[in-house]
N, C-alpha and C. Protein backbone atom coordinates (compact mmCIF):
# COMPACT_ATOMS: atom_id res chain seq x y z
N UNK A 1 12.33 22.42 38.31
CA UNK A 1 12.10 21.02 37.98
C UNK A 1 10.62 20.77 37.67
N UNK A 2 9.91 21.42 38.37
CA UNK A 2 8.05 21.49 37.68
C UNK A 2 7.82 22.04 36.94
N UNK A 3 8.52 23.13 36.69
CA UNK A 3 7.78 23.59 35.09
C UNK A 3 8.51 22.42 34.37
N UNK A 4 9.81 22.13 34.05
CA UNK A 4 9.93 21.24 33.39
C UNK A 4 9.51 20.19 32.95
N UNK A 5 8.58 19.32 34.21
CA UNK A 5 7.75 18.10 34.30
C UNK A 5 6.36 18.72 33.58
N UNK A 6 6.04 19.84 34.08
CA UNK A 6 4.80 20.40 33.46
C UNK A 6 4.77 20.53 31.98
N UNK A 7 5.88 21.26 31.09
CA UNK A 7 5.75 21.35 29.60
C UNK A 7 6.28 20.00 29.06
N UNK A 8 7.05 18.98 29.82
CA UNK A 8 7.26 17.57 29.33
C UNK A 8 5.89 16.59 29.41
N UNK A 9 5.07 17.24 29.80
CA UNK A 9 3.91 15.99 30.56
C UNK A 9 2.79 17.00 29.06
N UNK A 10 3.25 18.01 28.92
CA UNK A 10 2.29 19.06 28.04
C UNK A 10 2.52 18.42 26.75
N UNK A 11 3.77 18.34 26.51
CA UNK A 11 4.01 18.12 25.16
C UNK A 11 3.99 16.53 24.62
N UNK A 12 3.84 15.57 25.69
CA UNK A 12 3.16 13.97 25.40
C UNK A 12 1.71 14.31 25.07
N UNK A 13 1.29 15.07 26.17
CA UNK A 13 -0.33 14.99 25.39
C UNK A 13 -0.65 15.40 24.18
N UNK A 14 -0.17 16.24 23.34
CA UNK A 14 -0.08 17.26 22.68
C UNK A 14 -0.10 15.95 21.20
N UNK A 15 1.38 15.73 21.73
CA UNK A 15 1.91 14.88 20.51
C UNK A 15 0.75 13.16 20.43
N UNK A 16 0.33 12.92 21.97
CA UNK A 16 -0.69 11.97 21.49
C UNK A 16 -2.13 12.37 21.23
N UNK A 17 -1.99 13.21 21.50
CA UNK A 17 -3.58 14.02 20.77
C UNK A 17 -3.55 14.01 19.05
N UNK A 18 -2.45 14.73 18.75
CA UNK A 18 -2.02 14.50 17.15
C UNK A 18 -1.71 13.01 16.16
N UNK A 19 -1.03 11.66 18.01
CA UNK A 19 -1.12 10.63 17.21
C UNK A 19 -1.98 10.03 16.95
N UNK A 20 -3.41 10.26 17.71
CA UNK A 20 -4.81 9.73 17.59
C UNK A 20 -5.85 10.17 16.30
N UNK A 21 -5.13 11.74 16.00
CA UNK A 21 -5.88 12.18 14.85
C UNK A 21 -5.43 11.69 13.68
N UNK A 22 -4.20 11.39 13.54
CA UNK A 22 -3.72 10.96 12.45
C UNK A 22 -3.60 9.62 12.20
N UNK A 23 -3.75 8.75 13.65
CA UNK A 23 -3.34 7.11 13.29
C UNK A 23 -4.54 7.00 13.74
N UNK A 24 -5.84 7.18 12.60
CA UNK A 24 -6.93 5.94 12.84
C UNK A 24 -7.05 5.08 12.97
N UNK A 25 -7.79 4.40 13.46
CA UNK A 25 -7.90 3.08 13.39
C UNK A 25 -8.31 2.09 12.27
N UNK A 26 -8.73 3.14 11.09
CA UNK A 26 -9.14 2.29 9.79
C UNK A 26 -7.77 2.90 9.09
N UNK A 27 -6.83 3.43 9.21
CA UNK A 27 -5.66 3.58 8.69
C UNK A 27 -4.52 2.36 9.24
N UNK A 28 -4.86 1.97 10.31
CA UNK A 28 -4.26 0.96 10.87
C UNK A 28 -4.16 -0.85 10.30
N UNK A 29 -5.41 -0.40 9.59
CA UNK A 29 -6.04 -1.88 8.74
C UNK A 29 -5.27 -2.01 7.46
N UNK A 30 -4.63 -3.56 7.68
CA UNK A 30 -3.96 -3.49 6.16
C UNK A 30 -4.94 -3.15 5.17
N UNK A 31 -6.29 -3.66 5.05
CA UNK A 31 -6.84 -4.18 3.75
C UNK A 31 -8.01 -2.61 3.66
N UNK A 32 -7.68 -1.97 4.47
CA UNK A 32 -8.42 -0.56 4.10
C UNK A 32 -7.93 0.20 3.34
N UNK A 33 -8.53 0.54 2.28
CA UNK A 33 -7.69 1.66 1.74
C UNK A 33 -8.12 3.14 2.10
N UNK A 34 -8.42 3.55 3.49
CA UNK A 34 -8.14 4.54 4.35
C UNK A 34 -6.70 5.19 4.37
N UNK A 35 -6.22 5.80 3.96
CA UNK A 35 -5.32 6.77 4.33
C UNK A 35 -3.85 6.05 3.42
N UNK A 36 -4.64 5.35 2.45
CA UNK A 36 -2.86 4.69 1.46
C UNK A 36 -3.65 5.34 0.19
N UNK A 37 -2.14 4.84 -0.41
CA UNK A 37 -2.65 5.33 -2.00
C UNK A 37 -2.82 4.19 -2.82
N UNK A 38 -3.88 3.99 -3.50
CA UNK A 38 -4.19 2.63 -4.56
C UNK A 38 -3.85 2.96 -5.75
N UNK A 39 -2.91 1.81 -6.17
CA UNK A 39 -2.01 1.55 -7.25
C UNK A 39 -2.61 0.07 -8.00
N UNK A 40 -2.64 0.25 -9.11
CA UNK A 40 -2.73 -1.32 -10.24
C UNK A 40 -1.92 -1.59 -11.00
N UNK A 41 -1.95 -2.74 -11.18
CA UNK A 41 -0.64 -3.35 -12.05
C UNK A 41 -1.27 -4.82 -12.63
N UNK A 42 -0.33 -4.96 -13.29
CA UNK A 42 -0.89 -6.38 -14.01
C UNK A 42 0.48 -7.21 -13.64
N UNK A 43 0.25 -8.73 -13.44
CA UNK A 43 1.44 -9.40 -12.96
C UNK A 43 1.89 -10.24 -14.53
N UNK A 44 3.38 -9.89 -14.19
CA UNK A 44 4.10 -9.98 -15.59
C UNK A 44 4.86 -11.24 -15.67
N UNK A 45 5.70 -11.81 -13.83
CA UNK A 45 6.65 -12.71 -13.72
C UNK A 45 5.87 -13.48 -12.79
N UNK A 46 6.56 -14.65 -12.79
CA UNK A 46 6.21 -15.68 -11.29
C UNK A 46 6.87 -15.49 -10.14
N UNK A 47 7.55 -14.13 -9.99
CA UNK A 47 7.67 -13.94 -8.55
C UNK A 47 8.90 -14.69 -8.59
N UNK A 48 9.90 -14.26 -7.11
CA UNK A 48 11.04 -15.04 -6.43
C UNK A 48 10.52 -15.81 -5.40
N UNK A 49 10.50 -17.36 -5.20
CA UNK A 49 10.34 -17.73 -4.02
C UNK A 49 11.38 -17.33 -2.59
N UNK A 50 11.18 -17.00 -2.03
CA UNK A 50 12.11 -16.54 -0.88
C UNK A 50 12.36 -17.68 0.38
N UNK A 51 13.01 -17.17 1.22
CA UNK A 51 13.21 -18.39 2.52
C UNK A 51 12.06 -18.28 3.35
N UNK A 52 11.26 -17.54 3.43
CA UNK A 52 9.85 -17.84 3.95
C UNK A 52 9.12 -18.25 3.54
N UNK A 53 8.99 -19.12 2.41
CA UNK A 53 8.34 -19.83 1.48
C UNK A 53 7.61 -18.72 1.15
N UNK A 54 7.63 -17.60 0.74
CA UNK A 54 6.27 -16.36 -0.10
C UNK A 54 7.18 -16.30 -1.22
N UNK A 55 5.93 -15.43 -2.23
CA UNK A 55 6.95 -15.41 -3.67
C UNK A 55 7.18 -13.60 -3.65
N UNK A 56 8.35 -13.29 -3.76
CA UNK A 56 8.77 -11.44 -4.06
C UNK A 56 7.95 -11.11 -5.57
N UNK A 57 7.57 -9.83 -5.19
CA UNK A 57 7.54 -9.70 -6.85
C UNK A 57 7.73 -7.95 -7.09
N UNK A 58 8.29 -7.62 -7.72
CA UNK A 58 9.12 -5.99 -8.46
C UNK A 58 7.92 -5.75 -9.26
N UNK A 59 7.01 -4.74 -9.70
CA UNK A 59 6.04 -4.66 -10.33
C UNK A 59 6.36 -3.15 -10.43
N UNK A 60 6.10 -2.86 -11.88
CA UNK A 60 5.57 -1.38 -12.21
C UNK A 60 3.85 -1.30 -12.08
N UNK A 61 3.51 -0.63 -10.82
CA UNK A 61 2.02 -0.38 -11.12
C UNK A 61 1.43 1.43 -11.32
N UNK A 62 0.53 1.72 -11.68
CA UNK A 62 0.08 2.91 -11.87
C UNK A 62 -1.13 3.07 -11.12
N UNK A 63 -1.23 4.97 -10.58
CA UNK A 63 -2.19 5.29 -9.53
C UNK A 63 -3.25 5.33 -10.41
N UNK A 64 -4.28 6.01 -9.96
CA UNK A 64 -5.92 6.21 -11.08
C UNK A 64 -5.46 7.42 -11.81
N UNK A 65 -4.49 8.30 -11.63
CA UNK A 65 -4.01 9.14 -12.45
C UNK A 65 -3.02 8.92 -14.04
N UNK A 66 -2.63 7.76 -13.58
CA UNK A 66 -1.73 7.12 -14.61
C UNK A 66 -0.47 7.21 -14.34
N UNK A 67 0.11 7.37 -12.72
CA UNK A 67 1.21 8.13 -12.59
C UNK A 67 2.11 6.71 -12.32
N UNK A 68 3.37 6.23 -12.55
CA UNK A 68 3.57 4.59 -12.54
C UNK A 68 4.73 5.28 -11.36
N UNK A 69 4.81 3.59 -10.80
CA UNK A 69 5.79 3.90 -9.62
C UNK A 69 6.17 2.65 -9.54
N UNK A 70 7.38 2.00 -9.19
CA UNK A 70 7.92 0.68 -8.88
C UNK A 70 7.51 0.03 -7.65
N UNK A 71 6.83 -1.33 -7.45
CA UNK A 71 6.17 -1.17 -6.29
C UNK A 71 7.24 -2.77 -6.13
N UNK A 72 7.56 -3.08 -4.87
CA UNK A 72 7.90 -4.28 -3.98
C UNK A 72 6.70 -4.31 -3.36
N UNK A 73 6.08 -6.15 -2.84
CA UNK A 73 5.71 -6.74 -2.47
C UNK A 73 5.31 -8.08 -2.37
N UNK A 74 5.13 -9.45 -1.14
CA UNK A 74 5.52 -10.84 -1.69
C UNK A 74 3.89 -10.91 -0.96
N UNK A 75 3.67 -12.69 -1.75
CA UNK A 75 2.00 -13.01 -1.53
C UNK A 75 2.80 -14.47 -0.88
N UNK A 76 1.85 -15.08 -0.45
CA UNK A 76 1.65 -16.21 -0.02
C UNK A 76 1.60 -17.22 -0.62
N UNK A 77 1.02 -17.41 -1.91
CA UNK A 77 1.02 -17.60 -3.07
C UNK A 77 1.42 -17.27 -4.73
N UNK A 78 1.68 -17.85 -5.63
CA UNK A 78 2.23 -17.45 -6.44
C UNK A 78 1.18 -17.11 -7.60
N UNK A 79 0.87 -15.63 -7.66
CA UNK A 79 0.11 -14.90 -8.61
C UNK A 79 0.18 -15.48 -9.95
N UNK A 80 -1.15 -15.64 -10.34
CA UNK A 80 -1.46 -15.71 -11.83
C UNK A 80 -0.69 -14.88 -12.78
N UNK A 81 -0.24 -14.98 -13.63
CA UNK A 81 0.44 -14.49 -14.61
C UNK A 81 -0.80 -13.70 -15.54
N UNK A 82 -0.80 -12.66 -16.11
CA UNK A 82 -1.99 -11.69 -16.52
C UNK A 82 -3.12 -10.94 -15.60
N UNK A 83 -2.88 -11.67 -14.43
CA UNK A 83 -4.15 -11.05 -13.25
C UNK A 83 -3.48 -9.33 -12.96
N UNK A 84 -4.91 -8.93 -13.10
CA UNK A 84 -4.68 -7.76 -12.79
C UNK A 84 -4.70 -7.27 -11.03
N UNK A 85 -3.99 -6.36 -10.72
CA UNK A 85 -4.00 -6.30 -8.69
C UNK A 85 -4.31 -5.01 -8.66
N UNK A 86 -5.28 -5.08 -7.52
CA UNK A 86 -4.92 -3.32 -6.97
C UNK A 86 -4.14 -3.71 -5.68
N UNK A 87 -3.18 -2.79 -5.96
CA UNK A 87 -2.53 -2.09 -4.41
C UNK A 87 -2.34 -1.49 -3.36
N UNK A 88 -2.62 -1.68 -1.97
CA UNK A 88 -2.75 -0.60 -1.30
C UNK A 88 -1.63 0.13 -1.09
N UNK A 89 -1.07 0.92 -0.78
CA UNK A 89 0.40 1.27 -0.80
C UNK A 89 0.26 2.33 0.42
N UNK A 90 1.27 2.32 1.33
CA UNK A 90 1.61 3.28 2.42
C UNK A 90 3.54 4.03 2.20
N UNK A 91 3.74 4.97 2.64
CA UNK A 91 5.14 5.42 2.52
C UNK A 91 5.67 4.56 3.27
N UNK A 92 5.42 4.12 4.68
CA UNK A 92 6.30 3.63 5.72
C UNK A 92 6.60 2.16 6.03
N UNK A 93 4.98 1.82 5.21
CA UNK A 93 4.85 0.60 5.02
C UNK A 93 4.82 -0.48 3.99
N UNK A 94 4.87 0.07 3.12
CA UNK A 94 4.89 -0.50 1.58
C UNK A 94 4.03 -0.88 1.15
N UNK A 95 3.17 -2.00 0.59
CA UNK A 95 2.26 -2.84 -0.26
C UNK A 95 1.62 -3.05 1.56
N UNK A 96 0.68 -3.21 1.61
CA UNK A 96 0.06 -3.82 3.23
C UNK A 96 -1.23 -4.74 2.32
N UNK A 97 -1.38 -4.14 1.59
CA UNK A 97 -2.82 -5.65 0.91
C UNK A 97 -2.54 -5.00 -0.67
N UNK A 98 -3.28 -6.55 -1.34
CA UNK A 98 -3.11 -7.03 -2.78
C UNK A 98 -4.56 -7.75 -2.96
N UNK A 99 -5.12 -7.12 -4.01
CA UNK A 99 -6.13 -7.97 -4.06
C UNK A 99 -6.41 -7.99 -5.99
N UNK A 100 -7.09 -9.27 -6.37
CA UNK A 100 -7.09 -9.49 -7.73
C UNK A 100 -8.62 -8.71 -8.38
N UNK A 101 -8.46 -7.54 -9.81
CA UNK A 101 -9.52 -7.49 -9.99
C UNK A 101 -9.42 -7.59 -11.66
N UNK A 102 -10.37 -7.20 -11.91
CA UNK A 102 -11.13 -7.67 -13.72
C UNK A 102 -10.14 -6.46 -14.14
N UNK A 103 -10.10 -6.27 -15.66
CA UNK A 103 -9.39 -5.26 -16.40
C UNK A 103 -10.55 -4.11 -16.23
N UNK A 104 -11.93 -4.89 -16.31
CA UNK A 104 -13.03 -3.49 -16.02
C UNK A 104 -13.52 -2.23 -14.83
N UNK A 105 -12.56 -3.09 -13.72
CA UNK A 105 -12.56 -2.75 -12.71
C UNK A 105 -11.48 -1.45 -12.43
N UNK A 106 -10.59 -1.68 -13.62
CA UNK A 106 -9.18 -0.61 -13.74
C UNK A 106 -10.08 0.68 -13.65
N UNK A 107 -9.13 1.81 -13.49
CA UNK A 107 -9.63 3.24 -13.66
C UNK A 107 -9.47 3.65 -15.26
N UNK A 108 -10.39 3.80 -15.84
CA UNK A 108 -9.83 4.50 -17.15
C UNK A 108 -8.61 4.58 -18.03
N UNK A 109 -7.87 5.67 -16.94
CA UNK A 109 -6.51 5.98 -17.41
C UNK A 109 -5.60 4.75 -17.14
N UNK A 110 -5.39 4.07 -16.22
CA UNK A 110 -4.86 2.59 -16.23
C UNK A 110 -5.10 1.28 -17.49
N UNK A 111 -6.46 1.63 -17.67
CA UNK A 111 -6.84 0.56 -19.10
C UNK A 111 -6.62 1.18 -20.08
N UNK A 112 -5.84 2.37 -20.07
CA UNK A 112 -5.55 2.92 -21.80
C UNK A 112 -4.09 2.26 -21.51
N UNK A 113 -3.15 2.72 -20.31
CA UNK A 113 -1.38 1.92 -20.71
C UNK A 113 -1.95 0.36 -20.84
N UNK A 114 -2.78 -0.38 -20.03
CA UNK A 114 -2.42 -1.65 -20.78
C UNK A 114 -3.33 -2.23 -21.72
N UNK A 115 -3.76 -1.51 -23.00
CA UNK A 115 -4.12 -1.85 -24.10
C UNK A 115 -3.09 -0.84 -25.28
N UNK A 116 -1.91 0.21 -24.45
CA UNK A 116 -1.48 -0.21 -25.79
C UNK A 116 -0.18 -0.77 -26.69
């Protein structure tokens, strides 16, 4: 029954030693883009208002590579129509922050799909 308690008590530390290396605390922050992948898009629709009063919105955005991916996420407000967004994006978590920037601000390869 002690060794048992011993490699069960081994293998919590183990596994929270690994959850501390991997769950920073600036990974923890929506609006960091620590440990997500940033995606841009340009907003095309006015969004679904939903029952939480936020608006949904379905967006094709692209990484700094040019690689496009379908992104879900709702604002508080209802996005300008032409504003360009970067995205923070997580696997587990989806969109966690949205923020509005200039077309100059795009990466390169992002301002060649939307000029042509």
């Amino acid at each position: 029954m002690k060794k048992i308690l011993l490699v069960l008590g081994f293998i919590i530390v183990i596994f929270g030693c690994l959850l501390m290396f991997f769950m920073t605390p600036d990974k923890l922050i929506p609006d960091s883009p620590a440990g997500k992948t940033v995606y841009y898009t340009m907003v095309n629709d006015f969004g679904v208002l939903n029952e939480d009063k936020r608006y949904d919105y379905k967006l094709t955005a692209y990484n700094k590579k040019g690689k496009e991916k379908k992104l879900e996420f709702s604002a508080g407000k209802q996005l300008r129509e032409g504003a360009y967004l970067q995205l923070y994006y997580t696997k587990l978590r989806g969109v966690t922050h949205w923020e509005e920037v200039t077309f100059e601000e795009l990466p390169k390869t992002v301002q060649q799909l939307y000029t042509k």
